[in-house]
N, C-alpha and C. Protein backbone atom coordinates (compact mmCIF):
# COMPACT_ATOMS: atom_id res chain seq x y z
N UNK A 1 144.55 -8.38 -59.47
CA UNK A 1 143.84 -7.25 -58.90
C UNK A 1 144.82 -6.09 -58.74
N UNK A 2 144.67 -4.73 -59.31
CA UNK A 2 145.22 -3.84 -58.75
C UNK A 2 144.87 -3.14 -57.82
N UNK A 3 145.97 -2.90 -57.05
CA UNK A 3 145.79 -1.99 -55.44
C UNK A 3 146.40 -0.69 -56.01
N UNK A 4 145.96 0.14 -55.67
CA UNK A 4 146.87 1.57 -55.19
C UNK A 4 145.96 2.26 -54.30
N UNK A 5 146.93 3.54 -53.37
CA UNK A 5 146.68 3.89 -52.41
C UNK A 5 145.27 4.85 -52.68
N UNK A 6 144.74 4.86 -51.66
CA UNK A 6 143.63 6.39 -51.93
C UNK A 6 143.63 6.91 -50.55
N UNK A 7 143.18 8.11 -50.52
CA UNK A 7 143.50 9.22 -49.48
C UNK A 7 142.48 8.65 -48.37
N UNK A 8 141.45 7.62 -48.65
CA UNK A 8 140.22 7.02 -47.62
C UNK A 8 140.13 6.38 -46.80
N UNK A 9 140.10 5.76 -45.42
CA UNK A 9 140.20 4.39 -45.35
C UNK A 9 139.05 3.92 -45.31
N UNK A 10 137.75 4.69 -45.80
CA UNK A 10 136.34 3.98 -45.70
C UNK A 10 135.16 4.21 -45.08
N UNK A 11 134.03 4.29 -44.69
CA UNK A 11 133.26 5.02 -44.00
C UNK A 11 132.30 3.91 -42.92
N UNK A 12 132.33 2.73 -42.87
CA UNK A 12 132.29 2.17 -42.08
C UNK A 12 132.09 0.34 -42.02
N UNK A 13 132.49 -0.38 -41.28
CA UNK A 13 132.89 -1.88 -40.80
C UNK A 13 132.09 -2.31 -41.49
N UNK A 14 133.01 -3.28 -42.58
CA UNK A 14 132.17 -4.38 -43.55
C UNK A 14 132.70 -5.89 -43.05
N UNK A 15 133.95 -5.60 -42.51
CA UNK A 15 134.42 -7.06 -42.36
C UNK A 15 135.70 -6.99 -40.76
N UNK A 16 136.42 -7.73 -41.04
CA UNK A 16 137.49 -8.11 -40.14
C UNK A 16 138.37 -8.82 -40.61
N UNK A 17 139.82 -8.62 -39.91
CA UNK A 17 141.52 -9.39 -40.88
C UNK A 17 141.41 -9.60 -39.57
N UNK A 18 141.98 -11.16 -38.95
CA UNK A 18 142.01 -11.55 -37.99
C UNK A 18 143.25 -12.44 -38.18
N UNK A 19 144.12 -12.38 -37.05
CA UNK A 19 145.51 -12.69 -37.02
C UNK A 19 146.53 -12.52 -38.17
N UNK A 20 146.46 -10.99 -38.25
CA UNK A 20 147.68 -10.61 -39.05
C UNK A 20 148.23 -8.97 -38.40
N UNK A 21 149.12 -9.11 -39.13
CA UNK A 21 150.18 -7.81 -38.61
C UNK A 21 149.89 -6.93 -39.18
N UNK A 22 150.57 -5.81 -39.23
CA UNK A 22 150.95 -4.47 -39.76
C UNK A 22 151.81 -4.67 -40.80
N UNK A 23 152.70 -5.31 -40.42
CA UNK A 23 153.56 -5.77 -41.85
C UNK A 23 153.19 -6.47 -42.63
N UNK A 24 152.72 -7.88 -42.12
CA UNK A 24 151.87 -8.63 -43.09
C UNK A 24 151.17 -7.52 -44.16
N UNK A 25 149.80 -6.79 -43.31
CA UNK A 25 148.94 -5.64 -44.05
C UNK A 25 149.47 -4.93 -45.25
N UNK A 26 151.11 -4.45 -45.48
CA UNK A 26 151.84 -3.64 -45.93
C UNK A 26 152.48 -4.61 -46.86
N UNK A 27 152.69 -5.85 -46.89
CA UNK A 27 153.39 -6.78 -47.75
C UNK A 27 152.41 -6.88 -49.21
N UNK A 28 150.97 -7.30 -48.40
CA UNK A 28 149.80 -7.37 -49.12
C UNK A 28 149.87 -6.12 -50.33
N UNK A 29 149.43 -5.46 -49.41
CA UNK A 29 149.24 -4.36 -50.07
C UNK A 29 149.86 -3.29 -51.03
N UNK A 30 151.46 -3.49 -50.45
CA UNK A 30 152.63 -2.83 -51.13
C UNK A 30 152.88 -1.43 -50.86
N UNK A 31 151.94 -1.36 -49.44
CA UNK A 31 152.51 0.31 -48.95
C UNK A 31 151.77 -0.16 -47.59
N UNK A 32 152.65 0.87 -46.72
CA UNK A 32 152.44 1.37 -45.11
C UNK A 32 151.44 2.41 -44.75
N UNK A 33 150.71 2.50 -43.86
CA UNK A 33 149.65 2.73 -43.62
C UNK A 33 149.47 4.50 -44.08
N UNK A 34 148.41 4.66 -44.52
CA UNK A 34 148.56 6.11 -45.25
C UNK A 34 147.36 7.08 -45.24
N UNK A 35 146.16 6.76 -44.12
CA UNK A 35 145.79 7.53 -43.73
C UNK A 35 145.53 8.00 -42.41
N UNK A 36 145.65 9.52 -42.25
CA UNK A 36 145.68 10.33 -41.18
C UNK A 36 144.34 10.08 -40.56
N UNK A 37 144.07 9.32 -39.16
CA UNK A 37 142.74 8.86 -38.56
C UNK A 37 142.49 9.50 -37.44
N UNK A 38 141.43 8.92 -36.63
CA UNK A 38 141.49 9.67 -35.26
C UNK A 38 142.41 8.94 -34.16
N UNK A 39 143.17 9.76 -34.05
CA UNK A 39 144.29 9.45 -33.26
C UNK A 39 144.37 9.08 -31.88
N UNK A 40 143.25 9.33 -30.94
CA UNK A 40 142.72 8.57 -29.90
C UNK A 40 141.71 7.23 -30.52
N UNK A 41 141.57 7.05 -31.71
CA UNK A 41 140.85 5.52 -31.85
C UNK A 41 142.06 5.06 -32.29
N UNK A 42 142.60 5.18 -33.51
CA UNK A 42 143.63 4.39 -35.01
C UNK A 42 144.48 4.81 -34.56
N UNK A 43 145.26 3.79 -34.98
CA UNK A 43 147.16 4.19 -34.68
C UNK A 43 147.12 3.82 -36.19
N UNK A 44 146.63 2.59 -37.14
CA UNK A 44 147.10 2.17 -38.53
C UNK A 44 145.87 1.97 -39.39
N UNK A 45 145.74 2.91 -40.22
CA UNK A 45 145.12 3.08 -41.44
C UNK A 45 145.59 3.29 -42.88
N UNK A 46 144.72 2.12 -43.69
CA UNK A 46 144.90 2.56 -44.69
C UNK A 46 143.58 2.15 -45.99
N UNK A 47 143.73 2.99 -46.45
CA UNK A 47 142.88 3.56 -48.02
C UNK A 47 143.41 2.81 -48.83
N UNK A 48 142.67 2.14 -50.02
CA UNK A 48 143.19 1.71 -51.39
C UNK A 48 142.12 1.67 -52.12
N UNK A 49 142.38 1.83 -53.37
CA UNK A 49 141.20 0.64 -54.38
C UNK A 49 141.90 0.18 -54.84
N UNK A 50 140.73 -1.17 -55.23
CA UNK A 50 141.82 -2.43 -55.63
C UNK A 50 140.69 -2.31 -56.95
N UNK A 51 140.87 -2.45 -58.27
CA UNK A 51 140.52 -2.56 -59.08
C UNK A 51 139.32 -1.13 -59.34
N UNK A 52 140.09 -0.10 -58.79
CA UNK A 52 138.67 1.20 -59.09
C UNK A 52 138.08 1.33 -57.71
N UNK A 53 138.21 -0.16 -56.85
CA UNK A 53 136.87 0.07 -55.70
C UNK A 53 137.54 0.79 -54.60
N UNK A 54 136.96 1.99 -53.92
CA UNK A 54 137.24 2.15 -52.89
C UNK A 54 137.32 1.27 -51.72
N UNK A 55 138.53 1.24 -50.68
CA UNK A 55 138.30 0.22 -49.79
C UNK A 55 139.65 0.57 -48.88
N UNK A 56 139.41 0.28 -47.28
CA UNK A 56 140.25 0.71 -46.34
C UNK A 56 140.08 -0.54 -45.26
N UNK A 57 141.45 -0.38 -44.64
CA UNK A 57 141.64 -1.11 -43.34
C UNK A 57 142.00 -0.30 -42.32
N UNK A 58 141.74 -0.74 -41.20
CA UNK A 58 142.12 0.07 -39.80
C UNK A 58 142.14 -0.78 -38.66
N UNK A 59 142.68 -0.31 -37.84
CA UNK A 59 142.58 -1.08 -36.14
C UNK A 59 141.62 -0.15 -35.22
N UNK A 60 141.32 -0.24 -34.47
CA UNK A 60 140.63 0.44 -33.58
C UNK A 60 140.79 0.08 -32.29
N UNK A 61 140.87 0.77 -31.16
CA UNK A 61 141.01 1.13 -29.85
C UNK A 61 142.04 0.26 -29.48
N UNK A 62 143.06 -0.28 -30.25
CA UNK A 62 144.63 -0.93 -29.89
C UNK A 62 144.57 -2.51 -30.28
N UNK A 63 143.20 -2.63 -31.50
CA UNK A 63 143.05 -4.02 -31.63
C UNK A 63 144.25 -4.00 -32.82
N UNK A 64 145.22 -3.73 -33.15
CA UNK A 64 146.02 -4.04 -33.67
C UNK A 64 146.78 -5.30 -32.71
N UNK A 65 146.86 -4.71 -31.69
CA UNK A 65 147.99 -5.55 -30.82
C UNK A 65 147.37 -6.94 -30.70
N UNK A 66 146.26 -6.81 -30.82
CA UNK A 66 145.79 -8.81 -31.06
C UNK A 66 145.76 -9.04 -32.54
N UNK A 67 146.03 -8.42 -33.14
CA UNK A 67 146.38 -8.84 -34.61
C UNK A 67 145.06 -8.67 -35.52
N UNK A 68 143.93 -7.79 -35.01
CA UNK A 68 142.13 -7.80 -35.56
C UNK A 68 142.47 -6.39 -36.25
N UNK A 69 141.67 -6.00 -37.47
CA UNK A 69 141.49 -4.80 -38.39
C UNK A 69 140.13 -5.09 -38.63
N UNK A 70 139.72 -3.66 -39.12
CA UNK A 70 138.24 -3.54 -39.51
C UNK A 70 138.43 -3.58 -40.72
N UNK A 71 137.76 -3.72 -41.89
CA UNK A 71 137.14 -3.65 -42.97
C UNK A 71 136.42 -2.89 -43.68
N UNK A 72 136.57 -2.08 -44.43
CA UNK A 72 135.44 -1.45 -45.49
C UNK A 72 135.69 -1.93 -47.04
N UNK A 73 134.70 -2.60 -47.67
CA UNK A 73 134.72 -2.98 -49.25
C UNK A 73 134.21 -4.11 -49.33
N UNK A 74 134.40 -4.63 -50.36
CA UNK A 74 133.61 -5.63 -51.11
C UNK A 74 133.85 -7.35 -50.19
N UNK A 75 133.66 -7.97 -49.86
CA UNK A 75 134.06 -9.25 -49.40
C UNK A 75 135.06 -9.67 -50.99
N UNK A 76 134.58 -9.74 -52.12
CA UNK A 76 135.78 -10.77 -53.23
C UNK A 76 136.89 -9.82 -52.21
N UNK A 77 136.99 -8.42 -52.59
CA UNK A 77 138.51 -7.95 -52.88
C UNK A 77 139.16 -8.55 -51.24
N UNK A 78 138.87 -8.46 -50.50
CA UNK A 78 139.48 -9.15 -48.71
C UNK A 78 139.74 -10.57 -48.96
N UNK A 79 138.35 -11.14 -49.62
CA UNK A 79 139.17 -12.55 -49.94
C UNK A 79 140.09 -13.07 -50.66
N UNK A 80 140.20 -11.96 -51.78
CA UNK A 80 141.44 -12.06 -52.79
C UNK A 80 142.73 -11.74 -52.09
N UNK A 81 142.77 -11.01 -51.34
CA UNK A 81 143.96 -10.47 -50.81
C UNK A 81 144.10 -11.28 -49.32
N UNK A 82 143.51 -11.09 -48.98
CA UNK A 82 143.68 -11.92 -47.07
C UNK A 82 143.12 -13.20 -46.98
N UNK A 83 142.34 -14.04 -48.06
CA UNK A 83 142.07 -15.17 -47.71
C UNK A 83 141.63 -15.37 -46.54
N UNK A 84 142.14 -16.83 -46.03
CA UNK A 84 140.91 -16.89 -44.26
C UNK A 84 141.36 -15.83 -43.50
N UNK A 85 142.37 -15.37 -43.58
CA UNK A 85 142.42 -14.16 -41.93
C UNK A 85 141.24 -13.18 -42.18
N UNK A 86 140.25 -13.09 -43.55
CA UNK A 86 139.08 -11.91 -43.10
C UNK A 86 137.84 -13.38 -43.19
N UNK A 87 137.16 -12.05 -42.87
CA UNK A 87 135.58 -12.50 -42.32
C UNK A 87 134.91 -11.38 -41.95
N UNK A 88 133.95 -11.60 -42.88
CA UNK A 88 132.57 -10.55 -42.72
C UNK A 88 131.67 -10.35 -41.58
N UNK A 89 132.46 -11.08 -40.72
CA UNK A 89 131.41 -10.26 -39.39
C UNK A 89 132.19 -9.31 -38.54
């Protein structure tokens, strides 16, 4: 699957990455978080498509610090890349 970055992180919650990091997120992916969000919700966002598809991750209201991200995109591409830590609810 190819990833590269896109300027998006998505327009709204398809899934959830549950017990992983910021770094983990960035290992995956092969870049650090790269879009500019709302800064009283997101501290870490990021935009990609992975094969053409648009698709983004984010934290929201400090759920980084329990290790939870939101989701926007396809369920394959999350399961290709994050395996069990996502889930579509």
């Amino acid at each position: 699957m190819k990833i590269e970055p896109n300027d998006e992180a998505g327009g709204g919650r398809t899934g959830t990455l549950q017990n992983i990091s910021v770094a983990e997120i960035n290992r995956i992916l092969g870049f650090t978080p790269n879009v500019e969000d709302d800064p009283d919700k997101v501290v870490n966002s990021w935009g990609f498509k992975a094969d053409g598809i648009p698709c983004g991750i984010w934290d929201y209201k400090g759920s980084h610090k329990a290790g939870q991200f939101s989701t926007d995109g396809p369920e394959v591409v999350f399961k290709t890349l994050f395996g069990d830590k996502y889930s579509n609810r």
